[in-house]
Protein backbone atom coordinates (compact mmCIF):
# COMPACT_ATOMS: atom_id res chain seq x y z
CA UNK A 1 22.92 17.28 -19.50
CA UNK A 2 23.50 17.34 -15.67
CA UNK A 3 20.84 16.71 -13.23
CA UNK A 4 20.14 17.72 -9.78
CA UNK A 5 22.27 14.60 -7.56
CA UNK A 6 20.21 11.68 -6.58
CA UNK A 7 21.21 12.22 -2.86
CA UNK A 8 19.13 15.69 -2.96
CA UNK A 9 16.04 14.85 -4.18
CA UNK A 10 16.04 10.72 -3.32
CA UNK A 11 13.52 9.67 -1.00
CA UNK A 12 13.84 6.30 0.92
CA UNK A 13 10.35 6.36 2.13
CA UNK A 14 8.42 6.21 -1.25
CA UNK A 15 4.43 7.80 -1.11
CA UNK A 16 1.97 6.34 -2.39
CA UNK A 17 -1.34 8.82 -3.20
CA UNK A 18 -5.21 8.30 -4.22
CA UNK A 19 -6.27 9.37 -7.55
CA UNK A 20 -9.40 11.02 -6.73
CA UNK A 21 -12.18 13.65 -8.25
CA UNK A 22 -9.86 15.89 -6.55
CA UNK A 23 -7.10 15.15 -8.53
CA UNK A 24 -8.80 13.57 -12.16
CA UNK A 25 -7.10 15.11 -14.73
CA UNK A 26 -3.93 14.64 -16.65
CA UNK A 27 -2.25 18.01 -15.50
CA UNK A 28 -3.14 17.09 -11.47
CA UNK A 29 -1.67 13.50 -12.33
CA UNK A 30 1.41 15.02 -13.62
CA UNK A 31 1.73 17.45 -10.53
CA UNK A 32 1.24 14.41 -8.00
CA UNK A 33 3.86 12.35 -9.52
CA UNK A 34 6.25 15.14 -10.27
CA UNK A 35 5.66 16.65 -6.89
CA UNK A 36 7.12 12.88 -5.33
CA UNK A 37 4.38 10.49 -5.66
CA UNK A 38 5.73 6.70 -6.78
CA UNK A 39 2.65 5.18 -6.87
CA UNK A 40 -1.10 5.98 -7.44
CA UNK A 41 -3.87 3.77 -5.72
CA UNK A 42 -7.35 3.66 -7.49
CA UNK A 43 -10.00 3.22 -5.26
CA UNK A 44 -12.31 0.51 -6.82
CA UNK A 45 -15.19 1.41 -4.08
CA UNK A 46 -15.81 4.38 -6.21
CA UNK A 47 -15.40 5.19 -9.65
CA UNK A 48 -16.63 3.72 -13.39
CA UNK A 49 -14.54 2.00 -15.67
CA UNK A 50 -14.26 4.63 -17.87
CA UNK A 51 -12.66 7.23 -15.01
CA UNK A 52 -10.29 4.00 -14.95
CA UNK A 53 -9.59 3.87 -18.51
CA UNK A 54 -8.82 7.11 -18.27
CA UNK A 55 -6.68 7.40 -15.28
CA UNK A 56 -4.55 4.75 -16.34
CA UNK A 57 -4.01 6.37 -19.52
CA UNK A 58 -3.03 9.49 -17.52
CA UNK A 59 -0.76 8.04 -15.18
CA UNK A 60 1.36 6.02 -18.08
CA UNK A 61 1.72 9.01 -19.90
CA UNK A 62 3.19 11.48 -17.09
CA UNK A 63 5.22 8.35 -16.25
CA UNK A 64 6.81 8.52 -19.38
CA UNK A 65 7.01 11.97 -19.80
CA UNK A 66 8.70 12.20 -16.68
CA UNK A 67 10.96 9.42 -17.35
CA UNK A 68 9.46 7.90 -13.95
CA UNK A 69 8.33 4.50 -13.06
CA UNK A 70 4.89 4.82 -11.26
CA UNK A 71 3.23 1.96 -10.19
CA UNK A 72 -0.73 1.35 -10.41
CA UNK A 73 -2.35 -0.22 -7.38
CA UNK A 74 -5.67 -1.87 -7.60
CA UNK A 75 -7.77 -1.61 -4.28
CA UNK A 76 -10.35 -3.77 -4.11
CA UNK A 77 -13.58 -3.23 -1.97
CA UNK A 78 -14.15 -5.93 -0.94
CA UNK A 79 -17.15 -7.15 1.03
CA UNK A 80 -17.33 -3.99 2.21
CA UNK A 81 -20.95 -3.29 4.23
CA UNK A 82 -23.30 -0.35 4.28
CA UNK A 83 -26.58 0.94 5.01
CA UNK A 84 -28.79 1.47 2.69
CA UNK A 85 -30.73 4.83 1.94
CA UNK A 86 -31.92 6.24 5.07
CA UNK A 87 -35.00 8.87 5.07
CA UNK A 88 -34.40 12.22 4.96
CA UNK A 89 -30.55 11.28 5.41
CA UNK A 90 -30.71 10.95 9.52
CA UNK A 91 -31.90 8.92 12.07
CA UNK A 92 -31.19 9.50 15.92
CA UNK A 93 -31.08 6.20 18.08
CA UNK A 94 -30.76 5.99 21.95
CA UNK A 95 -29.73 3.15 24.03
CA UNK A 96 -31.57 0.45 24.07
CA UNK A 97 -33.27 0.72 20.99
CA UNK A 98 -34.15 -2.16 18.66
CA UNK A 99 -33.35 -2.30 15.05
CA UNK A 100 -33.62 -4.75 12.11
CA UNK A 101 -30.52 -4.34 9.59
CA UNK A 102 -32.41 -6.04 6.84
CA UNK A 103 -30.63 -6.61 3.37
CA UNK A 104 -32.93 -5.73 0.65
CA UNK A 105 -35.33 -3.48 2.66
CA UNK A 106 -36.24 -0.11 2.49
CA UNK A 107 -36.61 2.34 5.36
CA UNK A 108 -39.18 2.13 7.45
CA UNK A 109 -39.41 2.63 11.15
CA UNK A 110 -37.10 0.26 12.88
CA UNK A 111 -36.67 -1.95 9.69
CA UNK A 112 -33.07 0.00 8.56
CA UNK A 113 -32.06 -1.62 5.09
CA UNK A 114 -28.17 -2.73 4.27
CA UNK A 115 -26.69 -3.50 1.06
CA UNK A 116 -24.56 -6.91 1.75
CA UNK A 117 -26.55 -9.86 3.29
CA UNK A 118 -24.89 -9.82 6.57
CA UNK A 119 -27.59 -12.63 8.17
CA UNK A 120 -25.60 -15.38 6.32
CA UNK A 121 -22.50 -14.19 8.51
CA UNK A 122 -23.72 -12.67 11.78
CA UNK A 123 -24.48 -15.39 14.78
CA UNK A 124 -26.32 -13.25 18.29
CA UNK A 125 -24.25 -11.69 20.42
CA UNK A 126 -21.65 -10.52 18.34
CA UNK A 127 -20.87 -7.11 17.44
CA UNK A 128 -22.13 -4.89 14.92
CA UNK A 129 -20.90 -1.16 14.77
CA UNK A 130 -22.08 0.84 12.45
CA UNK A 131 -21.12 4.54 10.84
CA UNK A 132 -17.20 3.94 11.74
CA UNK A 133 -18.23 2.36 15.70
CA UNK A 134 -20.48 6.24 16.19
CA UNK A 135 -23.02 3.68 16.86
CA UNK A 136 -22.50 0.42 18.41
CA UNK A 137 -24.70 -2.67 18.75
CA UNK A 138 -25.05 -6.17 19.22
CA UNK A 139 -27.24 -8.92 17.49
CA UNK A 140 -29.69 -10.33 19.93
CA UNK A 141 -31.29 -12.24 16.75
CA UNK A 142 -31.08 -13.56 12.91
CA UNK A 143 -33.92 -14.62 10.91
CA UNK A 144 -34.39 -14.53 6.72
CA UNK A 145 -32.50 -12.03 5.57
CA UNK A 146 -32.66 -9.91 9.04
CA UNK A 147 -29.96 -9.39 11.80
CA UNK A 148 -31.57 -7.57 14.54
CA UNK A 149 -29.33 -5.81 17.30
CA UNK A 150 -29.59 -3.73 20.48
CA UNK A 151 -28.59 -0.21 20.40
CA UNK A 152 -25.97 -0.01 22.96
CA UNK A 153 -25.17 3.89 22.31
CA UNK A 154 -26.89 7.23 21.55
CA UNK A 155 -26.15 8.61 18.14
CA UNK A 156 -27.21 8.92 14.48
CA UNK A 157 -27.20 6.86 10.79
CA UNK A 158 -27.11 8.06 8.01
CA UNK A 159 -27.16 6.88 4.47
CA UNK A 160 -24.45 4.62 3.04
CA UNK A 161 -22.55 4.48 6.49
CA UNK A 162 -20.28 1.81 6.51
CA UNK A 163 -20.67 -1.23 9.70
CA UNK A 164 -17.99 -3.11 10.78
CA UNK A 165 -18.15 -6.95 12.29
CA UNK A 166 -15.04 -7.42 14.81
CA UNK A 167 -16.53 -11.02 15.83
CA UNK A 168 -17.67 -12.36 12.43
CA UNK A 169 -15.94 -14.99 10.79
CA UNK A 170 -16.63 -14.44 6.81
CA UNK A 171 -15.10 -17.90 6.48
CA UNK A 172 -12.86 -16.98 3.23
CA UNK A 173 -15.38 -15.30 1.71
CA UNK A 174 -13.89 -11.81 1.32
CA UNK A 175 -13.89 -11.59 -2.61
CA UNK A 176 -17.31 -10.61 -3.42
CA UNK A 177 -19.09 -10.76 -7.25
CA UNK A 178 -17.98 -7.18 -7.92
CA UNK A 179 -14.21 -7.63 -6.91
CA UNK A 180 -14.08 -10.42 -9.27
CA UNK A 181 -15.54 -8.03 -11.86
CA UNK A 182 -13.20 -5.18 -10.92
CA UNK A 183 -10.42 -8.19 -10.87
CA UNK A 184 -10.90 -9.03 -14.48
CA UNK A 185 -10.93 -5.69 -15.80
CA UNK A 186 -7.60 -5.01 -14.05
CA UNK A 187 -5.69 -8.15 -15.56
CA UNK A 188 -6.67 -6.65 -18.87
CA UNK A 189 -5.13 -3.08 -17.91
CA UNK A 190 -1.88 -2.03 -16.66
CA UNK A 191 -2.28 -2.46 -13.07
CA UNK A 192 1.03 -3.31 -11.15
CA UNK A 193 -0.35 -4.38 -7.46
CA UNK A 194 -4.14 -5.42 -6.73
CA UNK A 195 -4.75 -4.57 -2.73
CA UNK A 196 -6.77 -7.34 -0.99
CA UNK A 197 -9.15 -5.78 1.51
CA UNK A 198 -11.07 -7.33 4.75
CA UNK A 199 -8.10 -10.30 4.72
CA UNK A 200 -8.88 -12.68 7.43
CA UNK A 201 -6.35 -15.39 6.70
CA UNK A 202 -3.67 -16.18 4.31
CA UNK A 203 -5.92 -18.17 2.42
CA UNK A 204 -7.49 -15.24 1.62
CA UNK A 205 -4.23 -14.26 -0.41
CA UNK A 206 -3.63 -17.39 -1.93
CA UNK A 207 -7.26 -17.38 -3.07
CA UNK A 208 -6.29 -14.65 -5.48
CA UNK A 209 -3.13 -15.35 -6.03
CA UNK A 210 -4.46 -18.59 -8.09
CA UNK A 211 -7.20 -16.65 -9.27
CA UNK A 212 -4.81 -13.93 -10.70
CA UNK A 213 -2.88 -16.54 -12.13
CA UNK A 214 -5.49 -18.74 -13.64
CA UNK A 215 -5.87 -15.50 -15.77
CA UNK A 216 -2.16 -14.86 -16.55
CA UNK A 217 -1.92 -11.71 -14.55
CA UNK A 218 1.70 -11.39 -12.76
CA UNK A 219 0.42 -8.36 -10.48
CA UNK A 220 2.08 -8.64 -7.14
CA UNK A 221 -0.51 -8.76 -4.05
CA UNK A 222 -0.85 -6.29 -1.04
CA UNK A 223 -2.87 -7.50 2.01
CA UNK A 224 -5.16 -4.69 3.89
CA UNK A 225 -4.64 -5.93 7.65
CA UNK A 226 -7.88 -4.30 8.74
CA UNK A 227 -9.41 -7.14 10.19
CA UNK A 228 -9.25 -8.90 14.21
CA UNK A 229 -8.29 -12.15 12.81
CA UNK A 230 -5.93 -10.88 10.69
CA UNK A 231 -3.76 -9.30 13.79
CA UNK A 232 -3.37 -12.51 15.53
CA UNK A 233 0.26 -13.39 15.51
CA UNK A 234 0.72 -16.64 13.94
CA UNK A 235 -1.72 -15.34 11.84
CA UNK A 236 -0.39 -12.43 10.57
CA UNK A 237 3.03 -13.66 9.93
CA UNK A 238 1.55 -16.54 7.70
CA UNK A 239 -0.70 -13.74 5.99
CA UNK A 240 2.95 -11.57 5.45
CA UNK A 241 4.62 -14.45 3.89
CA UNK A 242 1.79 -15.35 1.80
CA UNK A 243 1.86 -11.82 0.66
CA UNK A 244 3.94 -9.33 -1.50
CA UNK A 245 3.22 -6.72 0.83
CA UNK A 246 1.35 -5.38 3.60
CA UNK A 247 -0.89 -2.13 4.47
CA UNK A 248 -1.56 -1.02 7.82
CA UNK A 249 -5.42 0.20 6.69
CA UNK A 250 -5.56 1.94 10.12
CA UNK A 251 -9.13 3.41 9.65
CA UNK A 252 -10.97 -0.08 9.51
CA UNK A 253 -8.52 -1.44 12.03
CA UNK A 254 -9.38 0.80 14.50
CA UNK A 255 -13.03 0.65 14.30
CA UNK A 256 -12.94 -3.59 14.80
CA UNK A 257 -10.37 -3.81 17.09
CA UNK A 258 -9.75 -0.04 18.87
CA UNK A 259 -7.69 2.95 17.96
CA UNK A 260 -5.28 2.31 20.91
CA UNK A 261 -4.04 -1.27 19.46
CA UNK A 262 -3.33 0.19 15.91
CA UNK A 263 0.07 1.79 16.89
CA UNK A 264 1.23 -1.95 18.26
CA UNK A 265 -0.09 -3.38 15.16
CA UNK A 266 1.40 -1.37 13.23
CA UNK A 267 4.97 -1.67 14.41
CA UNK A 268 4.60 -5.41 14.18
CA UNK A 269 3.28 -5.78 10.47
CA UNK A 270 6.56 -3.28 9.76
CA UNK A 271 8.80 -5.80 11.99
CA UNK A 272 7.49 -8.53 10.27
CA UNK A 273 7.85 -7.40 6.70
CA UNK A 274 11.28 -6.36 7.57
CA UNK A 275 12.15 -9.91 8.61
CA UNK A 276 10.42 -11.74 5.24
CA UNK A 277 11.46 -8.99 3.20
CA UNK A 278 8.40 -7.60 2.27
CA UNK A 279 6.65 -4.36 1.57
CA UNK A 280 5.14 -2.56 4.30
CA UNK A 281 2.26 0.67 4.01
CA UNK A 282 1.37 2.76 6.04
CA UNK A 283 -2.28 4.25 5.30
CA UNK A 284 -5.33 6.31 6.72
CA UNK A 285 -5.54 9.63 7.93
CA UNK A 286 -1.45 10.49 7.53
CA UNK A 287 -1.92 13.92 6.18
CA UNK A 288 -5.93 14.08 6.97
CA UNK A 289 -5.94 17.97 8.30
CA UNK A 290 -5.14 18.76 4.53
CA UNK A 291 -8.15 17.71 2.94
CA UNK A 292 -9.19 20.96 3.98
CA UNK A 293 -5.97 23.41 5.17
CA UNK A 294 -2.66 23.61 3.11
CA UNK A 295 -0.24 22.79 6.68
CA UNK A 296 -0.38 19.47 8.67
CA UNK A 297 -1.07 19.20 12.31
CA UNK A 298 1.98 19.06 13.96
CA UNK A 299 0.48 15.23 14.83
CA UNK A 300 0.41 14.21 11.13
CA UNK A 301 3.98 15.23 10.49
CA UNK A 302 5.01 13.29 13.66
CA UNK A 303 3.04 10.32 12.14
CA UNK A 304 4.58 10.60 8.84
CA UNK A 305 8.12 11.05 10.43
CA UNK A 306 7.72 7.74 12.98
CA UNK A 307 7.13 5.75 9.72
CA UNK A 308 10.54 6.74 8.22
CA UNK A 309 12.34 6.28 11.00
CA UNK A 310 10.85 2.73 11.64
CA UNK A 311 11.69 2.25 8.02
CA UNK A 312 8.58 1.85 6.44
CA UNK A 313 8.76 1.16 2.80
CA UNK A 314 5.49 3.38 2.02
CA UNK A 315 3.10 6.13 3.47
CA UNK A 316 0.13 6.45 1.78
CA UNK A 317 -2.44 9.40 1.15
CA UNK A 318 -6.26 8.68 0.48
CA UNK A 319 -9.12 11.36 0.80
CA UNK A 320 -6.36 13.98 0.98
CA UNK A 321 -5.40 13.48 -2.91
CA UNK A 322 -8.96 11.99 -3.76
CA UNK A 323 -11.08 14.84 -2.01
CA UNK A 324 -9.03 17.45 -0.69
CA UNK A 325 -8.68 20.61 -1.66
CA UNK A 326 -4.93 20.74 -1.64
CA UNK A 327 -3.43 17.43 -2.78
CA UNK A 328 -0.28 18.52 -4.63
CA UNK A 329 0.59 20.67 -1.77
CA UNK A 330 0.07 17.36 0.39
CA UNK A 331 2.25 14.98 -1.52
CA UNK A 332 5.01 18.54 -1.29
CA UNK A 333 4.54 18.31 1.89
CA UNK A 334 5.11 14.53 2.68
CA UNK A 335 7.81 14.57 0.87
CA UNK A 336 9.60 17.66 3.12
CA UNK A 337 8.84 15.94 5.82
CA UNK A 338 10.14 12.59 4.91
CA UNK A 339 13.59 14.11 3.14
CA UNK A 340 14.20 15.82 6.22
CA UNK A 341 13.79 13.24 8.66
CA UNK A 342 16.29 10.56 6.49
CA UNK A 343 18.84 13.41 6.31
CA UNK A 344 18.71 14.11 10.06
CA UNK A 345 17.92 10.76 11.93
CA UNK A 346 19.19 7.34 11.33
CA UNK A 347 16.37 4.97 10.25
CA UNK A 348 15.85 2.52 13.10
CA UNK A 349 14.60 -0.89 11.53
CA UNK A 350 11.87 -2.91 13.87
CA UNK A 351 13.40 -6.07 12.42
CA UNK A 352 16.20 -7.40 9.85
CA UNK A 353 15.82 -10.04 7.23
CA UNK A 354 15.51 -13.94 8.60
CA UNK A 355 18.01 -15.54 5.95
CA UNK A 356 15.80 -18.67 5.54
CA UNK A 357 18.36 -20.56 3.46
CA UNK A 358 18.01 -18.46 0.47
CA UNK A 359 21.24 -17.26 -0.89
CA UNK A 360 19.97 -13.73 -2.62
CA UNK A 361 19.35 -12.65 1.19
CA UNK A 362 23.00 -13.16 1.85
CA UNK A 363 24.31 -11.85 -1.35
CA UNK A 364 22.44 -8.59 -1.17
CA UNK A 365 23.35 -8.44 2.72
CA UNK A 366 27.07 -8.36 1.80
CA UNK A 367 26.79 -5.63 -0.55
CA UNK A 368 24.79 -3.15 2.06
CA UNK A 369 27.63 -3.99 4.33
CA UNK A 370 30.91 -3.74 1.79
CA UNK A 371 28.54 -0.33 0.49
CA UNK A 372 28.37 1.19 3.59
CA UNK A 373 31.94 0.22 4.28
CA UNK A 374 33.58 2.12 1.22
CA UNK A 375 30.79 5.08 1.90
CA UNK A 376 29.47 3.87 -1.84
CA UNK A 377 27.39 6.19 -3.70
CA UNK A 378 24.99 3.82 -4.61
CA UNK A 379 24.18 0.22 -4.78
CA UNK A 380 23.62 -0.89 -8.25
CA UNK A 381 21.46 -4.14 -8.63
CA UNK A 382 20.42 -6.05 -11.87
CA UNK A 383 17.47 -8.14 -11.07
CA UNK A 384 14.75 -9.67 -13.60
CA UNK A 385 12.38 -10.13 -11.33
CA UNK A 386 13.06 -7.19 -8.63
CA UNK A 387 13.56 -10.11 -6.11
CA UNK A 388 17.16 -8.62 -5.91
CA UNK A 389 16.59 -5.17 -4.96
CA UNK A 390 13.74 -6.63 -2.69
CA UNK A 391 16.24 -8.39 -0.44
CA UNK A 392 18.48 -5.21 -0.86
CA UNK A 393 15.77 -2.91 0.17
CA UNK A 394 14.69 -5.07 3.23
CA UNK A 395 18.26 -4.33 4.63
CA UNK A 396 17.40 -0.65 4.71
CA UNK A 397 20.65 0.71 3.21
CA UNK A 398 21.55 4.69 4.37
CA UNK A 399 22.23 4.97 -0.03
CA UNK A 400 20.45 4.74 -2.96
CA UNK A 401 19.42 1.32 -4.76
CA UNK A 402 19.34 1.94 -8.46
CA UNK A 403 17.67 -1.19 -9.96
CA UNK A 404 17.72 -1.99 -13.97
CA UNK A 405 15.72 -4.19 -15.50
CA UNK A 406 13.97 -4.57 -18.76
CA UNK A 407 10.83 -5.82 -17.58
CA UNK A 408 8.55 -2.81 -17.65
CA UNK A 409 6.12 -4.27 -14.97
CA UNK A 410 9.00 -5.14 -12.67
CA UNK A 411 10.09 -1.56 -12.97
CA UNK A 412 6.84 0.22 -12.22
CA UNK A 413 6.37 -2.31 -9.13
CA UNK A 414 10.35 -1.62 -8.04
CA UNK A 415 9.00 2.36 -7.87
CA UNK A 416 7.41 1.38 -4.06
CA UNK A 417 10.69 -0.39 -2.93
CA UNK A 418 12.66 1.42 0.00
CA UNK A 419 15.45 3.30 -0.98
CA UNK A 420 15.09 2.22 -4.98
CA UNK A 421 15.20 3.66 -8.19
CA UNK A 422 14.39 2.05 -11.35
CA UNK A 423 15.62 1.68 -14.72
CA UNK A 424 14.44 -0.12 -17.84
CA UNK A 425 17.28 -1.66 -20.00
CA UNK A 426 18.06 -4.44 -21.80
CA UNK A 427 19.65 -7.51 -20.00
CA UNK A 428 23.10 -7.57 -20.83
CA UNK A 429 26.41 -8.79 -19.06
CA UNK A 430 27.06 -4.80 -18.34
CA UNK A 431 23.61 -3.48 -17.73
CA UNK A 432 24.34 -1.94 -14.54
CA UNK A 433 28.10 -0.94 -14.97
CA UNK A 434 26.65 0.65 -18.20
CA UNK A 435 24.01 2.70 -16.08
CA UNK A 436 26.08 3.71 -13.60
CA UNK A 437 28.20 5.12 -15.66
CA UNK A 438 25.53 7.07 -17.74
CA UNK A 439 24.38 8.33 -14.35
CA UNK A 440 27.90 9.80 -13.75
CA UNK A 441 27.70 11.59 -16.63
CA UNK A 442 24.26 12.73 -16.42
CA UNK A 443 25.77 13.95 -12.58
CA UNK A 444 22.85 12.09 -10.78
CA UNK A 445 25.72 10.39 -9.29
CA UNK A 446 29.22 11.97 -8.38
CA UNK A 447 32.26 12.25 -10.00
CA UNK A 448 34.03 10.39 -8.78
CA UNK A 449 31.57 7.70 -8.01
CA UNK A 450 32.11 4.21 -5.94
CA UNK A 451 29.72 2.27 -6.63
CA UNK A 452 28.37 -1.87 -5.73
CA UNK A 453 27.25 -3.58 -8.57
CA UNK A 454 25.11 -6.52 -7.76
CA UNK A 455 24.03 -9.20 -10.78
CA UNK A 456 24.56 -12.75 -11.82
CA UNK A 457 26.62 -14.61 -14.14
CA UNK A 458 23.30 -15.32 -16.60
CA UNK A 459 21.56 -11.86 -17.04
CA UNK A 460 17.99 -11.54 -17.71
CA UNK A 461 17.60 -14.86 -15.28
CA UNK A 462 15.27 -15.03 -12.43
CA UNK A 463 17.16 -16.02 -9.14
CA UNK A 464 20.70 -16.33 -10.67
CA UNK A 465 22.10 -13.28 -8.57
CA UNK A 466 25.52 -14.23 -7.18
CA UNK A 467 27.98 -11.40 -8.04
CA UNK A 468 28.97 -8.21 -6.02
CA UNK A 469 31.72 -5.89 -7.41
CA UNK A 470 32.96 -2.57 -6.89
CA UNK A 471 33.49 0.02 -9.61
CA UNK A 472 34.80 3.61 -9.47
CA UNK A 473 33.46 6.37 -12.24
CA UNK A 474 35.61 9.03 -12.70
């Protein structure tokens, strides 16, 4: 059987979309996945567990139907604050006025009630903005179970808004009763990367990273930099290495620290994961003008175009293929604009890997260089762990990696990986010489075919990559 050429439909830039109400059904699944999505984030701020039984059920099944590694990513809430229920749904406010977030409360008058006991946090004078910064105030006092702040702003509430706290130190505390919950349930289900939100520090990540393995999970960990403490530089560096990846959560970050530092932020988590060799997202609002119209500003396609030329490894869709009402035709639409931005720009990296002694960086350094070199079709890498085609990936090659492995897990969470493509096989001395031959004859790859095999002396073993060679397929 031949097959349409990996070099027409691959996509370096992988997408990542939001299973949604917009988008729950098996057939909708299918569409998003088959239409370019690599991986599906479900939202844990919404949803039951049986939506999540189901979904994962859904997304496993057009994964195999489709003969498609997808991975699953768990997003956590996180201690994620609201109002309460507000009467009637609205409330104006003016300047100056005086109001007592109370947690617990209901509404009455000035007494507005929140859902996450914010007075254990909060100290006077800091900041407290409310309904994505529409309204901001300041605490002038804390008392029980009451922060009370001054109105510095006209504007509205209404229920269920969400309030940010740039100044608050939550003191490692970002993992709150129900993300433990939500944490447990996903070790026991097929869940490929759990998404840390609110992360202040990188002891925030290695907080779960025992927890998750104290319960025998081996998901890998994304950090949501959506904080102000996260963004300071030494900071953020230590939370990147602590991390498997990184996501630019651009809609929080703006509210605490203002919408015109996210696009500096954002090109220094990318740098930075470039040079530790580590996965970097881009998320919020990419494709937001579709929740509602089938064409993208021409903004959004600029947006989605800067990632891949900066080399992101991700962009990510939210309420466009949760809510909107055209979410296959957004994930289409991504993917256009991403295929023909790698076909007519070259991808400018913000950084390149530090080589930090570890002798994987070097190997899989050579064989983007001796690729490139011969014009290979495709860089072939065995890995057991992905580590391998993680290193490859970070050098952001202009050709396809095809990765094999016979972990199933490691092949689902290789699906996000710049410039990769996955396969599950058994370990074996010619597991990749084997599948690039089959993919020769399948006529994913040409005929003839140069391609760089990359693999170690003792397959199936974690960290014993120390081979390149070059093979021809006629």
């Amino acid at each position: 059987m031949t097959h349409q050429p990996i070099s027409q439909i691959f996509k370096r830039t992988k997408i990542i979309a939001t299973v949604g109400p917009a988008t729950h059904s098996y057939e909708l699944i299918y569409e998003l996945i088959l239409s370019g999505a690599n991986g599906l984030r479900l939202n844990f701020s919404h949803g039951d567990k049986e939506q999540r039984d189901q979904q994962i059920a859904w997304i496993r099944k057009a994964s195999e139907e489709l003969k498609k590694p997808v991975a699953i990513l768990q997003d956590l809430q996180g201690p994620k604050i609201r109002l309460g229920e507000i009467k009637d749904n609205h409330l104006d406010v003016a300047k100056g006025d005086i109001l007592k977030l109370t947690y617990g409360a209901k509404h009455e008058g000035d007494v507005i009630p929140i859902q996450y006991d914010i007075a254990t946090k909060v100290q006077p004078g800091e900041r407290v903005y409310i309904f994505d910064g529409k309204v901001k105030t300041v605490a002038t006092h804390v008392e029980g179970h009451t922060v009370q702040v001054r109105v510095e702003n006209d504007g509205y509430l209404m229920s269920k808004k969400g309030i940010n706290l740039p100044d608050t130190d939550f003191g490692g505390d970002v993992l709150t009763e129900k993300d433990y919950h939500d944490i447990d349930y996903g070790v026991k289900q097929d869940i490929d990367y759990v998404c840390l939100s609110f992360v202040h520090s990188a002891e925030d990540i290695n907080m779960l990273r025992g927890y998750l393995a104290e319960k025998g999970s081996d998901a890998q960990l994304i950090a949501k930099i959506e904080t102000k403490p996260a963004i300071d530089d030494d900071e953020l560096e230590k939370i990147i290495e602590a991390s498997d990846g990184v996501m630019v959560a651009r809609g929080d970050l703006a509210v605490e620290v203002g919408a015109e530092i996210v696009p500096v932020v954002q090109r220094r988590i990318i740098e930075l994961c470039h040079n530790h060799a580590k996965m970097s997202i881009v998320a919020t609002q990419m494709m937001m003008s579709m929740v509602s119209s089938p064409e993208p500003t021409r903004a959004e396609v600029n947006d989605v175009s800067h990632a891949v030329i900066v080399g992101a490894d991700c962009v990510m869709l939210s309420d466009e293929t949760a809510n909107g009402e055209y979410p296959i035709e957004t994930v289409q639409s991504m993917k256009r604009i991403i295929m023909y931005t790698q076909t007519h720009i070259p991808v400018r990296p913000l950084g390149e890997p530090r080589y930090l002694g570890k002798h994987v960086t070097a190997i899989s350094s050579a064989a983007v260089t001796v690729a490139h070199q011969l014009e290979a079709s495709a860089i072939v890498a065995e890995t057991k762990s992905g580590a391998t085609a993680q290193h490859i990936a970070a050098h952001r090659p202009r050709i396809p990696i095809i990765s094999v492995t016979s972990d199933p897990r490691v092949a689902q969470q290789m699906a996000l990986l710049y410039a990769n493509k996955s396969f599950l096989r058994p370990d074996g001395e010619r597991a990749g010489v084997n599948l690039a031959e089959e993919l020769v004859k399948e006529g994913y790859l040409p005929s003839p075919a140069t391609v760089v095999v990359v693999s170690g002396r003792q397959p199936g073993m974690k960290g014993a990559t120390d081979t390149i060679r070059v093979r021809t397929f006629a």
